[in-house]
Protein backbone atom coordinates (compact mmCIF):
# COMPACT_ATOMS: atom_id res chain seq x y z
CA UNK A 1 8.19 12.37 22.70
CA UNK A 2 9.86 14.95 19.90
CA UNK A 3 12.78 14.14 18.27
CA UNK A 4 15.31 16.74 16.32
CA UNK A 5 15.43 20.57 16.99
CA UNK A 6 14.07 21.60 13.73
CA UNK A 7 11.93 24.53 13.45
CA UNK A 8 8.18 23.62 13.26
CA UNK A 9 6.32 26.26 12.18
CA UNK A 10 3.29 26.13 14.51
CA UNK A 11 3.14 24.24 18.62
CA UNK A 12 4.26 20.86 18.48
CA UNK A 13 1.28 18.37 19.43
CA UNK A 14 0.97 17.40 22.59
CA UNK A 15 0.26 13.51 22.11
CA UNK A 16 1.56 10.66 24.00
CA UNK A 17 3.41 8.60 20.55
CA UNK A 18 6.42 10.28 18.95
CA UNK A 19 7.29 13.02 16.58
CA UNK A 20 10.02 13.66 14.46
CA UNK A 21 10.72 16.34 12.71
CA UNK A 22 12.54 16.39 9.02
CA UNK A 23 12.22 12.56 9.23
CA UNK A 24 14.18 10.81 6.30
CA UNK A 25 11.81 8.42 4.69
CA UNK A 26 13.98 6.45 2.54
CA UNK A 27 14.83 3.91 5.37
CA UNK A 28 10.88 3.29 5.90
CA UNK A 29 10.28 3.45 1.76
CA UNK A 30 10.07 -0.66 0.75
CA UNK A 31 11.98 1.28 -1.99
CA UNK A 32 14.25 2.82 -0.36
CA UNK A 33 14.13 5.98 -1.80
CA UNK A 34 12.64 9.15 -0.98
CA UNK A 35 13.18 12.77 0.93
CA UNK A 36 12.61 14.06 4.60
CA UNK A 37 8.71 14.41 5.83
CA UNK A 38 8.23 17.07 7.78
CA UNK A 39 6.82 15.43 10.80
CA UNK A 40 6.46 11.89 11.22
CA UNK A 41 4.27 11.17 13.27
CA UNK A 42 3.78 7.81 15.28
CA UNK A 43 0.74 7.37 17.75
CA UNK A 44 0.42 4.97 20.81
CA UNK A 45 -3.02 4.02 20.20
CA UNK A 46 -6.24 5.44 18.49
CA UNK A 47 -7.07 7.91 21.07
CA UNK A 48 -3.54 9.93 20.03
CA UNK A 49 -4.05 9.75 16.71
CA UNK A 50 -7.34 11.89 17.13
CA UNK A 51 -5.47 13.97 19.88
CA UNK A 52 -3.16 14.83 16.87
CA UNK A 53 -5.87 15.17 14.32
CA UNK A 54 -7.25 18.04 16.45
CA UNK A 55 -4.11 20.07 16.95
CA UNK A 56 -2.42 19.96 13.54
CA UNK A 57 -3.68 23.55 11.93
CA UNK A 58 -5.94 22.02 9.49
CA UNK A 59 -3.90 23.99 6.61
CA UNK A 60 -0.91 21.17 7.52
CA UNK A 61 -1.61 18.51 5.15
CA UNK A 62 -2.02 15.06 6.62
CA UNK A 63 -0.87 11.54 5.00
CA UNK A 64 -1.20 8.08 6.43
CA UNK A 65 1.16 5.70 5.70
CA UNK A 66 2.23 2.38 6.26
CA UNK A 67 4.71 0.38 5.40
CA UNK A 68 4.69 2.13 1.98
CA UNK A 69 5.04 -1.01 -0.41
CA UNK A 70 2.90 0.81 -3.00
CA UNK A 71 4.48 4.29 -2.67
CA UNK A 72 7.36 6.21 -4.49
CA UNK A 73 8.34 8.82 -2.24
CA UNK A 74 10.26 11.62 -4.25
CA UNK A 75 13.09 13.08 -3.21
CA UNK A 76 12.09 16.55 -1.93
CA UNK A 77 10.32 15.19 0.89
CA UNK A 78 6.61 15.24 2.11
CA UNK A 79 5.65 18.32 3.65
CA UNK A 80 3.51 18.35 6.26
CA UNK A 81 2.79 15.33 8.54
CA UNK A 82 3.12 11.85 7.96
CA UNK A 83 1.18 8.93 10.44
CA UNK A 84 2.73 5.79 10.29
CA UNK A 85 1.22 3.18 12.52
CA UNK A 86 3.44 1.01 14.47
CA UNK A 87 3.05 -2.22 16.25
CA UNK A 88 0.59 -0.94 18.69
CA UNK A 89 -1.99 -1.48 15.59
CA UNK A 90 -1.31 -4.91 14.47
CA UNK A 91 -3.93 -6.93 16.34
CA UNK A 92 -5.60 -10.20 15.31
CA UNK A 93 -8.89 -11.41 17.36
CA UNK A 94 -11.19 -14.02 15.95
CA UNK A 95 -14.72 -11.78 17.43
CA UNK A 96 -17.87 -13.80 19.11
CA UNK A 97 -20.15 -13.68 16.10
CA UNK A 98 -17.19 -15.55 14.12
CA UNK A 99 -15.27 -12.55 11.79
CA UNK A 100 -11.65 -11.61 12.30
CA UNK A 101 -10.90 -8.06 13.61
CA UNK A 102 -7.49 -6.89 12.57
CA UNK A 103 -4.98 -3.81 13.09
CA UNK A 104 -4.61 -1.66 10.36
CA UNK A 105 -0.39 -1.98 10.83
CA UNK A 106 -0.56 -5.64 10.73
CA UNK A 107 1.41 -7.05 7.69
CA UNK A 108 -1.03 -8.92 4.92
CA UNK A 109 1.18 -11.96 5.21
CA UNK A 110 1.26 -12.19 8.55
CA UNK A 111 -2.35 -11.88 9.01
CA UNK A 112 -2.67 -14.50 6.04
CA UNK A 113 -1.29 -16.99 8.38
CA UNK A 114 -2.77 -15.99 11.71
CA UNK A 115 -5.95 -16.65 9.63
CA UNK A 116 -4.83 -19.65 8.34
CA UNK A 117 -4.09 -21.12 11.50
CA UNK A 118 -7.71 -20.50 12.69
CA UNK A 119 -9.75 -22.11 9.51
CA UNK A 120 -9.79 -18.50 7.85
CA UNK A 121 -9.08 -18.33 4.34
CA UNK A 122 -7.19 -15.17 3.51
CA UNK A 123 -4.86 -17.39 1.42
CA UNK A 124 -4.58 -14.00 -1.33
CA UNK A 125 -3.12 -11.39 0.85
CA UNK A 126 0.02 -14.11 1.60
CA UNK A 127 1.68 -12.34 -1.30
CA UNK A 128 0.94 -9.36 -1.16
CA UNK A 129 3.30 -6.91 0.18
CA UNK A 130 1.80 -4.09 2.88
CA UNK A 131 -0.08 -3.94 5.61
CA UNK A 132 -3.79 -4.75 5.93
CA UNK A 133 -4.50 -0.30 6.14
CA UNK A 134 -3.06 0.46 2.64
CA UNK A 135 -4.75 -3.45 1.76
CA UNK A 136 -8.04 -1.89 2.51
CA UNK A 137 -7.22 1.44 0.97
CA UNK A 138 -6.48 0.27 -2.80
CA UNK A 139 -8.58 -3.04 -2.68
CA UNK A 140 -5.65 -5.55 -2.82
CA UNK A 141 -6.09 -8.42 -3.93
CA UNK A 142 -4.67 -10.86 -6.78
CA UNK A 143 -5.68 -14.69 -8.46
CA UNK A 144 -9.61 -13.02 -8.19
CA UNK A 145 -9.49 -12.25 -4.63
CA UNK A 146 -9.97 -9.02 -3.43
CA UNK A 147 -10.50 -7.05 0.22
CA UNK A 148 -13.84 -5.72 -0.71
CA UNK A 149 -14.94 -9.58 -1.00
CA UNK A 150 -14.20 -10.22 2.77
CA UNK A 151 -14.76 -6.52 4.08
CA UNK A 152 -16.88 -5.92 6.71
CA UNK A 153 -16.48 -2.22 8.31
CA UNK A 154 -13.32 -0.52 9.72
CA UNK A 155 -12.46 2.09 12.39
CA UNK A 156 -11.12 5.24 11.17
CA UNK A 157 -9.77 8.88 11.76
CA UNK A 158 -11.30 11.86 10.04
CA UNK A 159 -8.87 14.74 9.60
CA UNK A 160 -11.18 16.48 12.14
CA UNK A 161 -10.23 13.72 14.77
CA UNK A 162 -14.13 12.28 15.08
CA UNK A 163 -13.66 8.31 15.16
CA UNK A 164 -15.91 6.73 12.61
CA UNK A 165 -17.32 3.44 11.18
CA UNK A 166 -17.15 3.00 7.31
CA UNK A 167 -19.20 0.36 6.24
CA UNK A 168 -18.63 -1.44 2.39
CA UNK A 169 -21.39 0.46 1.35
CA UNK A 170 -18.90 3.74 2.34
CA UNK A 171 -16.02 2.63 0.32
CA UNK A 172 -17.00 2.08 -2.97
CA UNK A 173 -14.93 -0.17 -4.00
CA UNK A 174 -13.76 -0.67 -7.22
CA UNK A 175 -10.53 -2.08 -9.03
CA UNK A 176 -7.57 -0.61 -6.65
CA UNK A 177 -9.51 2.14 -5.33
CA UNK A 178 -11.52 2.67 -2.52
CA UNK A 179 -13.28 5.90 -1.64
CA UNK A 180 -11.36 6.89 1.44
CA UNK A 181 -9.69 10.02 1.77
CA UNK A 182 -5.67 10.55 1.56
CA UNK A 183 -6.13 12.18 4.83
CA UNK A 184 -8.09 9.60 7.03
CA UNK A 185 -6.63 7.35 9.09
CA UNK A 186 -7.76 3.44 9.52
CA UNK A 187 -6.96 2.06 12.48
CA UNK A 188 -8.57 -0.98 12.22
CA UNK A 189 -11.04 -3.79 9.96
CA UNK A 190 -13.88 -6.36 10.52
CA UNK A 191 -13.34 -9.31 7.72
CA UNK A 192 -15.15 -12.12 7.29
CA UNK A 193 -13.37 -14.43 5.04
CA UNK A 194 -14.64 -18.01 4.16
CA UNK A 195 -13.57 -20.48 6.63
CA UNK A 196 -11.79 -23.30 4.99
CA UNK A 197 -9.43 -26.60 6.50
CA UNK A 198 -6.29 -24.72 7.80
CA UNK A 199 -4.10 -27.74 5.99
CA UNK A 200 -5.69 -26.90 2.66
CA UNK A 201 -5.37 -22.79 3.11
CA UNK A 202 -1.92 -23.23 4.02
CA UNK A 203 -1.10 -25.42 1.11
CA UNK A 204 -2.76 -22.88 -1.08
CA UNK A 205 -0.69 -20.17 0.36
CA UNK A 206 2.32 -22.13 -0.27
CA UNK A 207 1.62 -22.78 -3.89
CA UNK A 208 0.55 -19.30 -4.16
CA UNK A 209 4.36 -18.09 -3.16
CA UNK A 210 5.81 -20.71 -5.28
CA UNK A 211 4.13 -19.39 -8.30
CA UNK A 212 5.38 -15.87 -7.05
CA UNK A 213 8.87 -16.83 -6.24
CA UNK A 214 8.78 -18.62 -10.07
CA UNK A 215 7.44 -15.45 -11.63
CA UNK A 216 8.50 -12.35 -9.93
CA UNK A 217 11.58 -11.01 -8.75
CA UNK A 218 10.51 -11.44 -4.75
CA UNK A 219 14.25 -10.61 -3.73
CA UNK A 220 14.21 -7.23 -5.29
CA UNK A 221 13.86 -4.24 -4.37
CA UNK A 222 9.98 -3.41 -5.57
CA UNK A 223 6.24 -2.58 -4.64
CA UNK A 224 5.04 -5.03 -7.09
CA UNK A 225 3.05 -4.33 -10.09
CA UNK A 226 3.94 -0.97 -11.60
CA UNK A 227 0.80 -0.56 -13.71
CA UNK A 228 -2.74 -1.61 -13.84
CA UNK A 229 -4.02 -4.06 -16.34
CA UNK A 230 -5.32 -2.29 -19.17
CA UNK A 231 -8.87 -0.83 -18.81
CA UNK A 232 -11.36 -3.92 -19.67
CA UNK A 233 -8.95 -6.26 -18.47
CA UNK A 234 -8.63 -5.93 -15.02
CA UNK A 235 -8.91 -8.96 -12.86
CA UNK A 236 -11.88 -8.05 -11.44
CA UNK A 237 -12.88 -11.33 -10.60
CA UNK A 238 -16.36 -10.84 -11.74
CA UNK A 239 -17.96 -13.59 -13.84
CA UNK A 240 -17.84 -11.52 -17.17
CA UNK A 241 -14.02 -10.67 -16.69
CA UNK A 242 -11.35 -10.85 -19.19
CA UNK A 243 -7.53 -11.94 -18.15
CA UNK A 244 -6.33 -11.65 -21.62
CA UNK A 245 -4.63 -8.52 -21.92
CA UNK A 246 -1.76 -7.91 -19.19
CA UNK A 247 -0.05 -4.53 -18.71
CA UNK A 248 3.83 -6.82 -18.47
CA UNK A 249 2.36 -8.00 -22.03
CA UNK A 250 2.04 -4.70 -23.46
CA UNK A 251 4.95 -3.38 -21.76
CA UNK A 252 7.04 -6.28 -23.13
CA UNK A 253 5.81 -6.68 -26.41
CA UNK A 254 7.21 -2.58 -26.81
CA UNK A 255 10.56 -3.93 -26.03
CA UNK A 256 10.83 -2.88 -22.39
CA UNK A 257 11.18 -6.08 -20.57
CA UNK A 258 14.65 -5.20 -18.66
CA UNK A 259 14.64 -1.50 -19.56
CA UNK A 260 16.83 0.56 -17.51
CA UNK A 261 17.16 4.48 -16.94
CA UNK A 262 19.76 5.23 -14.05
CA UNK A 263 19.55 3.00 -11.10
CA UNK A 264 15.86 1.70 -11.55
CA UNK A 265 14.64 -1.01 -14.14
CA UNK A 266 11.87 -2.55 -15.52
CA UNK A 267 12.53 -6.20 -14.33
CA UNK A 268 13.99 -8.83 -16.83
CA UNK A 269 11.59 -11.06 -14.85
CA UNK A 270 8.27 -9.16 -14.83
CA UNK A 271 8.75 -6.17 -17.29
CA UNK A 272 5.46 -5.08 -15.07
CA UNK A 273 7.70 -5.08 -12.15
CA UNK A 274 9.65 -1.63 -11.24
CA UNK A 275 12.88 -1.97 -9.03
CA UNK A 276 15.83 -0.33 -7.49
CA UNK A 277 18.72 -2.19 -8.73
CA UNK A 278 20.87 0.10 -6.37
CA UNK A 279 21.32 3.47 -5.83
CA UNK A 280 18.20 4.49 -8.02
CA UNK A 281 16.72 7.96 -6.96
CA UNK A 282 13.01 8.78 -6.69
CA UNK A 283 13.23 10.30 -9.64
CA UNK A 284 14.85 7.25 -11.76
CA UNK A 285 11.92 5.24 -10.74
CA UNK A 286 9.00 7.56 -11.70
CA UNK A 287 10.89 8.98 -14.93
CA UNK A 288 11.20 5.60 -15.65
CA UNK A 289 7.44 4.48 -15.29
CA UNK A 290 6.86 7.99 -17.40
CA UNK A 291 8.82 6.61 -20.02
CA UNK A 292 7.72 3.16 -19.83
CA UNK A 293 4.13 4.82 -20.16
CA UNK A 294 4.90 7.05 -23.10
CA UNK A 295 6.07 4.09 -25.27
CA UNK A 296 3.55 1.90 -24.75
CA UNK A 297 1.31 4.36 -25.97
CA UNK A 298 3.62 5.23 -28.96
CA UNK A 299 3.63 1.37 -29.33
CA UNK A 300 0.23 0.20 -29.03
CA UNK A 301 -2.36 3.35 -28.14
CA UNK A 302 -2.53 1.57 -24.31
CA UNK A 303 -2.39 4.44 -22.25
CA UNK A 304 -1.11 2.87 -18.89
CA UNK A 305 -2.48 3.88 -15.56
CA UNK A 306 -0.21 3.90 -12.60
CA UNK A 307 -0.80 1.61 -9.78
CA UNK A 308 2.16 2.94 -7.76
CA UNK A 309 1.20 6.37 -5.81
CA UNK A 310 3.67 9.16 -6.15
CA UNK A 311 3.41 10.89 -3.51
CA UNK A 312 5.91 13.76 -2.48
CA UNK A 313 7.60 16.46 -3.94
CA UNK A 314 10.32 16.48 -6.37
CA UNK A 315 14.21 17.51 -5.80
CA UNK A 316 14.49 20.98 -5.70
């Protein structure tokens, strides 16, 4: 199904999800900022998404989303073709040999508590905004938890449209970064968390989102932490980790805790946290970060790495 008469610049795929063309993103942005894509793409089931894969001219850039809580889209839109997967991909199955296979589109919270329920303990993605695709992507994870500790494998789509397995050993895994390409679509995971009394993971869960609720501002408009912790200092969770060096602590002690430029500001709450307090534009939010960035450095030589993508092109 196509919607909008816009001019595409080369035969619409033939694929049995739906298209749109010149698709406004800020209503899907957590955000809710950002310009038109292109094409927005949104495929029934795996099978389409390679159907796509193989008719898009391979010069039309390709970007996976999902429900883009760790993405500033800027205002002049994302050209070429956006995938966003949709509920067809948010499956949970306990498997025979005893891991958890789960959709790519399914929300981290939600599987949190489907695993829960089942003696699974995935207790650290209950806070974490997303979906378990962009989870898998950046290595989520927070209180020394993280997705490469419970990854199995996953089922993805090259850019070519070949299906493929990746295992951990594929990823490379590292603090918020995994090896897979912008362009390559996960449709779905194997996990194998530990298994746990579903009365103790829940009450862990609900601690964790007290502590959350206490610490962060949860009702704003935000995709969480702005910046990574300092190099050296990254919750790893590794035995020789450090946790005493936070980039809200060097954002705060430059006197940016509630910082403001147009419609975005650093939180009062969380200086680490980066909202929309209304009406902000794409560009409020990432000239803010810039800014935020540039005196910290002039502050205390931290040089702050972004863990928000920017992805996009500015206003014209």
């Amino acid at each position: 199904m196509t919607e909008s008469a816009a001019d595409w610049k080369f035969p619409l795929p033939d694929v049995a999800g739906r298209i749109a063309l010149d698709r406004p993103m800020a209503s899907l942005s957590w955000l809710r900022v950002g310009g038109v894509a292109e094409m927005l793409f949104q495929p029934a089931h795996m099978a389409d998404i390679s159907a796509f894969m193989q008719q898009v001219p391979e010069s039309v850039p390709v970007m996976p989303i999902g429900v883009c809580s760790n993405l500033i889209i800027r205002d002049g839109g994302i050209k070429g073709a956006v995938i966003r997967l949709g509920s067809g991909f948010n499956g949970f199955e306990v498997m025979a040999n005893g891991n958890l296979r789960v959709g790519a589109g399914a929300l981290d919270a939600q599987v949190a508590k489907q695993a829960a329920a089942e003696g699974y303990d995935l207790a650290f993605l209950r806070t974490i905004p997303g979906g378990i695709g962009g989870a898998i992507r950046m290595n989520a994870g927070c209180y020394g938890s993280y997705m490469a500790d419970v990854f199995v494998s996953a089922t993805a789509v090259r850019r070519d449209g070949k299906v493929v397995t990746l295992r951990k050993s594929d990823l490379e895994f590292s603090y918020r970064h995994s090896a897979i390409p912008d362009d390559m679509v996960v449709v779905q995971a194997v996990l194998s968390p530990p298994r746990g009394s579903p009365e103790k993971i829940i009450e862990k869960m609900t601690e964790a989102l007290a502590k959350r609720a206490a610490t962060q501002p949860v009702d704003a408009l935000s995709c969480g932490s702005t910046f990574r912790n300092p190099a050296g200092f990254s919750s790893t969770g590794q035995a020789d980790d450090v946790h005493d060096l936070k980039a809200w602590k060097v954002i705060d002690d430059a006197g940016l805790r509630g910082f403001q430029l147009g419609g975005a500001q650093m939180s009062a709450m969380h200086p680490n946290f980066l909202i929309n307090t209304g009406g902000a534009t794409a560009a409020d939010l990432e000239n803010l970060g810039e800014l935020v960035r540039k005196k910290v450095f002039q502050h205390s030589g931290i040089e702050l790495q972004w863990e928000i993508r920017r992805v996009g092109e500015p206003a014209p």
